[in-house]
C-alpha atoms as a PDB file:
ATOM      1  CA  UNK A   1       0.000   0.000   0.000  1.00  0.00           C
ATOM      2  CA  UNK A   2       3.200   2.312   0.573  1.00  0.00           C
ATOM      3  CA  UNK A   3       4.278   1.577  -2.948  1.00  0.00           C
ATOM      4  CA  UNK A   4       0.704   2.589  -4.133  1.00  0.00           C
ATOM      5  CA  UNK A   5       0.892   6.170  -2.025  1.00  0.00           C
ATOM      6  CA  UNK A   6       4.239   6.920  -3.468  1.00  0.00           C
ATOM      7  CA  UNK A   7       3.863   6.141  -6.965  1.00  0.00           C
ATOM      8  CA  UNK A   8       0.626   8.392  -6.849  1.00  0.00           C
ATOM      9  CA  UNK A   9       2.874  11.386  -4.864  1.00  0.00           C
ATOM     10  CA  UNK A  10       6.103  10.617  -7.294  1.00  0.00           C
ATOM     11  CA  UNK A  11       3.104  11.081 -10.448  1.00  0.00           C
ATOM     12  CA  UNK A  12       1.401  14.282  -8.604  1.00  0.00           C
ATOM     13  CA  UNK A  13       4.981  15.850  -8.273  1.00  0.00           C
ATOM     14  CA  UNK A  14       5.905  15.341 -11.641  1.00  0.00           C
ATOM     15  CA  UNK A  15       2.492  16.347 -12.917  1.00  0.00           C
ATOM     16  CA  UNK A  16       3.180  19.716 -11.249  1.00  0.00           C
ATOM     17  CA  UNK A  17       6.660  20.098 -12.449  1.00  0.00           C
ATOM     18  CA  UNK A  18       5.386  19.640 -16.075  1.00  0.00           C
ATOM     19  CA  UNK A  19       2.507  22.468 -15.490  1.00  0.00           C
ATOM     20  CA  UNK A  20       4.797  24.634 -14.105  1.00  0.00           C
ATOM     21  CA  UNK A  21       7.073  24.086 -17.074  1.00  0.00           C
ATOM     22  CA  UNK A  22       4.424  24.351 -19.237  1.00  0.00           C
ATOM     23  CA  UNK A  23       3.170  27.591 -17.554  1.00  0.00           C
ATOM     24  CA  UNK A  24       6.746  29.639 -18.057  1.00  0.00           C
ATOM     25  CA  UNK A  25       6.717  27.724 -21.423  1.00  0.00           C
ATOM     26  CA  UNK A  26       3.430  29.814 -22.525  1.00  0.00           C
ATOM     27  CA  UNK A  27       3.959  32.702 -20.772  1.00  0.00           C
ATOM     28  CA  UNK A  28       7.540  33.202 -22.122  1.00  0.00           C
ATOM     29  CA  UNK A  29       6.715  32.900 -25.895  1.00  0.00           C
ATOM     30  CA  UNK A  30       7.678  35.073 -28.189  1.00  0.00           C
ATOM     31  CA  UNK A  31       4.882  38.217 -29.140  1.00  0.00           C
ATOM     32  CA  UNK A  32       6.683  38.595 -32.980  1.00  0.00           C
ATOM     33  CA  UNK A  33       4.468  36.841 -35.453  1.00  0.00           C
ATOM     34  CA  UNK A  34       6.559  34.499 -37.312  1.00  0.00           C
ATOM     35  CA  UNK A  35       7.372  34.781 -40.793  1.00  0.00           C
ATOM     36  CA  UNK A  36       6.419  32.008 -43.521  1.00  0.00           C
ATOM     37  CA  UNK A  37      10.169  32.149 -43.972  1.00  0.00           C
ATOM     38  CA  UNK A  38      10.475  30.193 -41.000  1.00  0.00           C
ATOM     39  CA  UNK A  39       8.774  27.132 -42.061  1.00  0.00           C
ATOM     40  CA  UNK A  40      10.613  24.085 -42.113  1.00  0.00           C
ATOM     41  CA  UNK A  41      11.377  22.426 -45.418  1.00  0.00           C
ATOM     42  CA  UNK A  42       9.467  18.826 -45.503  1.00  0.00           C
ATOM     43  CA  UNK A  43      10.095  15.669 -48.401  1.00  0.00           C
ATOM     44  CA  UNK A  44       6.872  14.419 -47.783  1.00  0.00           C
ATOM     45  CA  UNK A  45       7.422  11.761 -50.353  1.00  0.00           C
ATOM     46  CA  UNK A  46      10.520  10.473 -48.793  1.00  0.00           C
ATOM     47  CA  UNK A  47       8.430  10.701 -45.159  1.00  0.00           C
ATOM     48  CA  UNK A  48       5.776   8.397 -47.155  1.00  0.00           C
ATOM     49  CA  UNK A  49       8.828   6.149 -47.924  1.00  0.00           C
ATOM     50  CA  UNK A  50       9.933   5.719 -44.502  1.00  0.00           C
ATOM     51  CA  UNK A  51       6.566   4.596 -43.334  1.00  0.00           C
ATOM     52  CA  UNK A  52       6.026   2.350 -46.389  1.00  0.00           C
ATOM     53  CA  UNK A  53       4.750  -1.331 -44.832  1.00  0.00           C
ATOM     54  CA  UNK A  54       6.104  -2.736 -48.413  1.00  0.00           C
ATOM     55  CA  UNK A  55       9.079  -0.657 -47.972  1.00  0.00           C
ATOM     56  CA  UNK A  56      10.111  -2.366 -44.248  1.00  0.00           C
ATOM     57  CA  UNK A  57       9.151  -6.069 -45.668  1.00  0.00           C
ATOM     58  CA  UNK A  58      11.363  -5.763 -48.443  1.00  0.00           C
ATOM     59  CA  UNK A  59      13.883  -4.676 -45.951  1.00  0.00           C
ATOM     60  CA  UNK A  60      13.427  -7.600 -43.543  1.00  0.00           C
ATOM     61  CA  UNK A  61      13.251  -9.950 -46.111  1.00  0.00           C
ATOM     62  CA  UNK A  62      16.753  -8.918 -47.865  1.00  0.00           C
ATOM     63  CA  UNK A  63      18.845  -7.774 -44.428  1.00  0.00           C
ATOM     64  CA  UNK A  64      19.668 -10.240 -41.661  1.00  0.00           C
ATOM     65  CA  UNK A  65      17.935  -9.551 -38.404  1.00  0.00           C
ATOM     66  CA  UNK A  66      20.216  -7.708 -36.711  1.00  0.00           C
ATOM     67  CA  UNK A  67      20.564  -5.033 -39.564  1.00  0.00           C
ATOM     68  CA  UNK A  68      17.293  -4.327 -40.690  1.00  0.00           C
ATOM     69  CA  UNK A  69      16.333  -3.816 -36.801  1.00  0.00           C
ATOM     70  CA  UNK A  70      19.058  -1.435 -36.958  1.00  0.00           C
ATOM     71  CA  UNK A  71      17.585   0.214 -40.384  1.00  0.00           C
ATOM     72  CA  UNK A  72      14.138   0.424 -39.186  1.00  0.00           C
ATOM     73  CA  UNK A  73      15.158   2.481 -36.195  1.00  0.00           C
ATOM     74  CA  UNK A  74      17.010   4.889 -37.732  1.00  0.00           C
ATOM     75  CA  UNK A  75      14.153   5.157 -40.733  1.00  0.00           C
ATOM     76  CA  UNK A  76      11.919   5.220 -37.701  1.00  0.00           C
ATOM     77  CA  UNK A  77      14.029   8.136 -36.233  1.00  0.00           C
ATOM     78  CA  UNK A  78      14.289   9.878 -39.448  1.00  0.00           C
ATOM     79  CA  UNK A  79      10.135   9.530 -39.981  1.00  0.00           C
ATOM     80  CA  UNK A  80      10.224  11.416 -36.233  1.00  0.00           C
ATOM     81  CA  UNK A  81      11.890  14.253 -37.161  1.00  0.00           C
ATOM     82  CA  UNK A  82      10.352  14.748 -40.139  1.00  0.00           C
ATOM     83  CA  UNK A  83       6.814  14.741 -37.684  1.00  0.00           C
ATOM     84  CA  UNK A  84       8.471  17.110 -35.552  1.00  0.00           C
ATOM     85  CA  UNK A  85       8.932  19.498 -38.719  1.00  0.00           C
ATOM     86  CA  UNK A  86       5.613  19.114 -39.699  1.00  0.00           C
ATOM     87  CA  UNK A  87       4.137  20.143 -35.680  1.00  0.00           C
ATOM     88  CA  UNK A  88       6.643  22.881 -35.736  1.00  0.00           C
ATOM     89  CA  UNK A  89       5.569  24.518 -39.292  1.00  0.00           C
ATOM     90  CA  UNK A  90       1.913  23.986 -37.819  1.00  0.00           C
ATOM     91  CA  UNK A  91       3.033  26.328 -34.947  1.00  0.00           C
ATOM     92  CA  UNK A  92       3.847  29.122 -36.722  1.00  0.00           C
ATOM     93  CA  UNK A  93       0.721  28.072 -39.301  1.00  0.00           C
ATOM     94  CA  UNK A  94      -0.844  28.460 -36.092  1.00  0.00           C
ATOM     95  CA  UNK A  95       0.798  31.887 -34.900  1.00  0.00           C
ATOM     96  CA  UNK A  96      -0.034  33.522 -38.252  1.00  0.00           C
ATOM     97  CA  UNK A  97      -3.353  31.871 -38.381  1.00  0.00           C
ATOM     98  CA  UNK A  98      -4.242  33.803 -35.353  1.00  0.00           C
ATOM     99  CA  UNK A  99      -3.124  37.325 -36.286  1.00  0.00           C
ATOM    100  CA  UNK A 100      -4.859  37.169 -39.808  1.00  0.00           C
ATOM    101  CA  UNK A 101      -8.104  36.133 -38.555  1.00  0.00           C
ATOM    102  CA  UNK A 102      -8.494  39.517 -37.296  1.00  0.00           C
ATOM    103  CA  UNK A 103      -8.449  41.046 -40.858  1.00  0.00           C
ATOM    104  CA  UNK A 104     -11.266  42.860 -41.768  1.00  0.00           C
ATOM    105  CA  UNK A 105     -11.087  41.171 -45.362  1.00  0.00           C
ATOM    106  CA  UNK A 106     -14.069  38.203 -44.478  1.00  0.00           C
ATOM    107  CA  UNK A 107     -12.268  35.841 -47.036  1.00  0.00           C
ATOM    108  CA  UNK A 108      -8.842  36.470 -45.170  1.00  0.00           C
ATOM    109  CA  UNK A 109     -10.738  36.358 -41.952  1.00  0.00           C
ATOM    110  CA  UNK A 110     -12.282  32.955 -43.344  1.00  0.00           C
ATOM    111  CA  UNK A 111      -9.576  31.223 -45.045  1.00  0.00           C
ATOM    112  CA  UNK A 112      -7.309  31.968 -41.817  1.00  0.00           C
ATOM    113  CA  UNK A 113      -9.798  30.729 -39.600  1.00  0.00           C
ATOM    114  CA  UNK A 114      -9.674  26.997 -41.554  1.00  0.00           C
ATOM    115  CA  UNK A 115      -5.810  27.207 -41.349  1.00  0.00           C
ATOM    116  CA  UNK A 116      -6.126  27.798 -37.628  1.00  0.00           C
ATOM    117  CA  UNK A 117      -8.027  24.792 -36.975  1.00  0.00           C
ATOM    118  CA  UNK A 118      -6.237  22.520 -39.582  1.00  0.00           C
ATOM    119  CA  UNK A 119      -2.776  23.678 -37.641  1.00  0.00           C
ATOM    120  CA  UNK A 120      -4.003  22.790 -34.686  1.00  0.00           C
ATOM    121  CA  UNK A 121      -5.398  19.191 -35.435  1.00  0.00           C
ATOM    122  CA  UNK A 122      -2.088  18.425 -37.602  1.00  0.00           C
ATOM    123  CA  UNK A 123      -0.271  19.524 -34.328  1.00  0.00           C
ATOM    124  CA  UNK A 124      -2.543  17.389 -31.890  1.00  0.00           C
ATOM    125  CA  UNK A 125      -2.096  14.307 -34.340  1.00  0.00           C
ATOM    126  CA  UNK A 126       1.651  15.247 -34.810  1.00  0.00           C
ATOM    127  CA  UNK A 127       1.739  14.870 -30.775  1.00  0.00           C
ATOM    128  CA  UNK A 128      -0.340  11.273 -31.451  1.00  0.00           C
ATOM    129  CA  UNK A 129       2.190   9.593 -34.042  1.00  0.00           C
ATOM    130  CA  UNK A 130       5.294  10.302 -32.796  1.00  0.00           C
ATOM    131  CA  UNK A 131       4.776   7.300 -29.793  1.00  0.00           C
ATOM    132  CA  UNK A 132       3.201   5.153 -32.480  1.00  0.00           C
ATOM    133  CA  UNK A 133       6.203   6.345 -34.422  1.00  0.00           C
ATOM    134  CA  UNK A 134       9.001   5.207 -31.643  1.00  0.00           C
ATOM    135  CA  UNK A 135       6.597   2.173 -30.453  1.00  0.00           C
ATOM    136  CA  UNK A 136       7.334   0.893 -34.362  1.00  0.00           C
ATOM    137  CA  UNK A 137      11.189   1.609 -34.270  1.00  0.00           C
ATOM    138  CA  UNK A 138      10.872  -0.617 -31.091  1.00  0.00           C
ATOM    139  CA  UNK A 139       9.120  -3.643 -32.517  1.00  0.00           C
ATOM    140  CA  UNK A 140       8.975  -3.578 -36.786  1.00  0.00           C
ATOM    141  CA  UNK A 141       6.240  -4.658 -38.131  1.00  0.00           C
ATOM    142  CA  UNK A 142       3.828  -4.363 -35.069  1.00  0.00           C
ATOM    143  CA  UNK A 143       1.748  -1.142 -35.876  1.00  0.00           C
ATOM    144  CA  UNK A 144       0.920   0.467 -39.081  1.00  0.00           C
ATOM    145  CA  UNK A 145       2.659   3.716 -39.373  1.00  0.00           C
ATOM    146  CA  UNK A 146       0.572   6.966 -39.993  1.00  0.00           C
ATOM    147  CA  UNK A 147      -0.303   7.314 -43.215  1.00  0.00           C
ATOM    148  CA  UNK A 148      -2.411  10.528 -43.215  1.00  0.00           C
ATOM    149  CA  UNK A 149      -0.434  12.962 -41.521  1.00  0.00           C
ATOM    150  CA  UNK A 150       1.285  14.774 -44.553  1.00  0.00           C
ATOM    151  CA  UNK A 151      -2.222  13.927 -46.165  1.00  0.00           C
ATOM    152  CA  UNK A 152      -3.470  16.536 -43.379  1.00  0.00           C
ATOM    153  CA  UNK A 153       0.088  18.390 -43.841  1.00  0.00           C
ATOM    154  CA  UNK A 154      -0.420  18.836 -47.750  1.00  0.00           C
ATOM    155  CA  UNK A 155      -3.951  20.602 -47.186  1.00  0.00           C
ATOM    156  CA  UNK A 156      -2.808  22.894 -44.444  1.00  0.00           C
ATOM    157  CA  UNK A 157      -0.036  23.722 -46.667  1.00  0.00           C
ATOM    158  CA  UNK A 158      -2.576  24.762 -49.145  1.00  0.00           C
ATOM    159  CA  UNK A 159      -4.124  26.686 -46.863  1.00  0.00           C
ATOM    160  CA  UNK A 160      -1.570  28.750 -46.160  1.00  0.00           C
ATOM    161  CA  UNK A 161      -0.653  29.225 -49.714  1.00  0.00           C
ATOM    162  CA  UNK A 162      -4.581  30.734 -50.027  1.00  0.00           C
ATOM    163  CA  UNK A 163      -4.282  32.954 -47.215  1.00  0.00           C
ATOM    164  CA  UNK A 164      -0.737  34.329 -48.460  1.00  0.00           C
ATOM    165  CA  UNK A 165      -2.691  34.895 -51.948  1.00  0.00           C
ATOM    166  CA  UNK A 166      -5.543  36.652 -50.103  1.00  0.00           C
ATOM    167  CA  UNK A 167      -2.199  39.173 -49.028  1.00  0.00           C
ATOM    168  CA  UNK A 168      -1.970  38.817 -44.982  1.00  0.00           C
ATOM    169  CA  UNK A 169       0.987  36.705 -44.821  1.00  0.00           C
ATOM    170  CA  UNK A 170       4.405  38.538 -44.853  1.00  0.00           C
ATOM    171  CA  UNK A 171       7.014  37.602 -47.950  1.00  0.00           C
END
């Protein structure tokens, strides 16, 4: 029953710790509104690659056991970062989302209002895959990877591309 109490106080404490992070996190942002410049460049095709399922059993059928394990984590790690890019451009999707859907333009108001919500689901699934992601580098061929993620990515890119035509993102 001691164990119980303690792992309950050791997962309170740490719960705290992460809200107080998260607290100086948010409050410590930067005000600037980020720049389109700033998005990370993404090979969505060569993401697709790395999640292939045909891909990895063509892998495990042609490398010993020991290899492809080791080739499927670092495609797995490589497939990671490349979700990380994709959260990261949604954050500043996000960021400029926010500031044009205070135009007065109703199409700018409109079209930035759909980018704000796509950003944020692509961000929230982003935060979703990446475990799946890892859990997959840890045992190949046990979960089928994310395939709709740049799906998501590739519209919210468009998105942005119609808002920068409607003129409120900066060049």
């Amino acid at each position: 029953m001691t164990f119980a109490y303690t792992l309950v106080f050791i997962s309170v404490l740490g719960l705290l710790a992460l809200l107080l992070l998260a607290k100086g996190y948010w409050f410590a942002r930067n005000t600037q509104l980020p720049s389109t410049s700033e998005l990370l460049p993404i090979d969505v095709d060569a993401f697709r690659n790395l999640i292939d399922e045909n891909e990895e059993l063509y892998l495990r059928e042609r490398l010993p056991g020991g290899e492809f394990r080791r080739v499927q984590r670092e495609r797995m790690l490589a497939a990671v970062e490349y979700v990380r890019a994709a959260y990261a451009n949604a954050g500043i999707l996000v960021r400029i989302a926010e500031a044009a859907r205070e135009s007065a333009d109703p199409k700018t108001a409109e079209a930035a209002g759909k980018l704000f919500d796509n950003a944020v689901q692509l961000r929230w699934y982003a935060v979703q895959v990446i475990p799946r992601l890892y859990f997959k580098m840890l045992f190949p061929g046990t979960s089928r990877a994310p395939r709709n993620l740049f799906d998501r990515y590739d519209i919210l890119t468009h998105q942005a591309l119609v808002l920068g035509r409607l003129g409120s993102v900066e060049r």
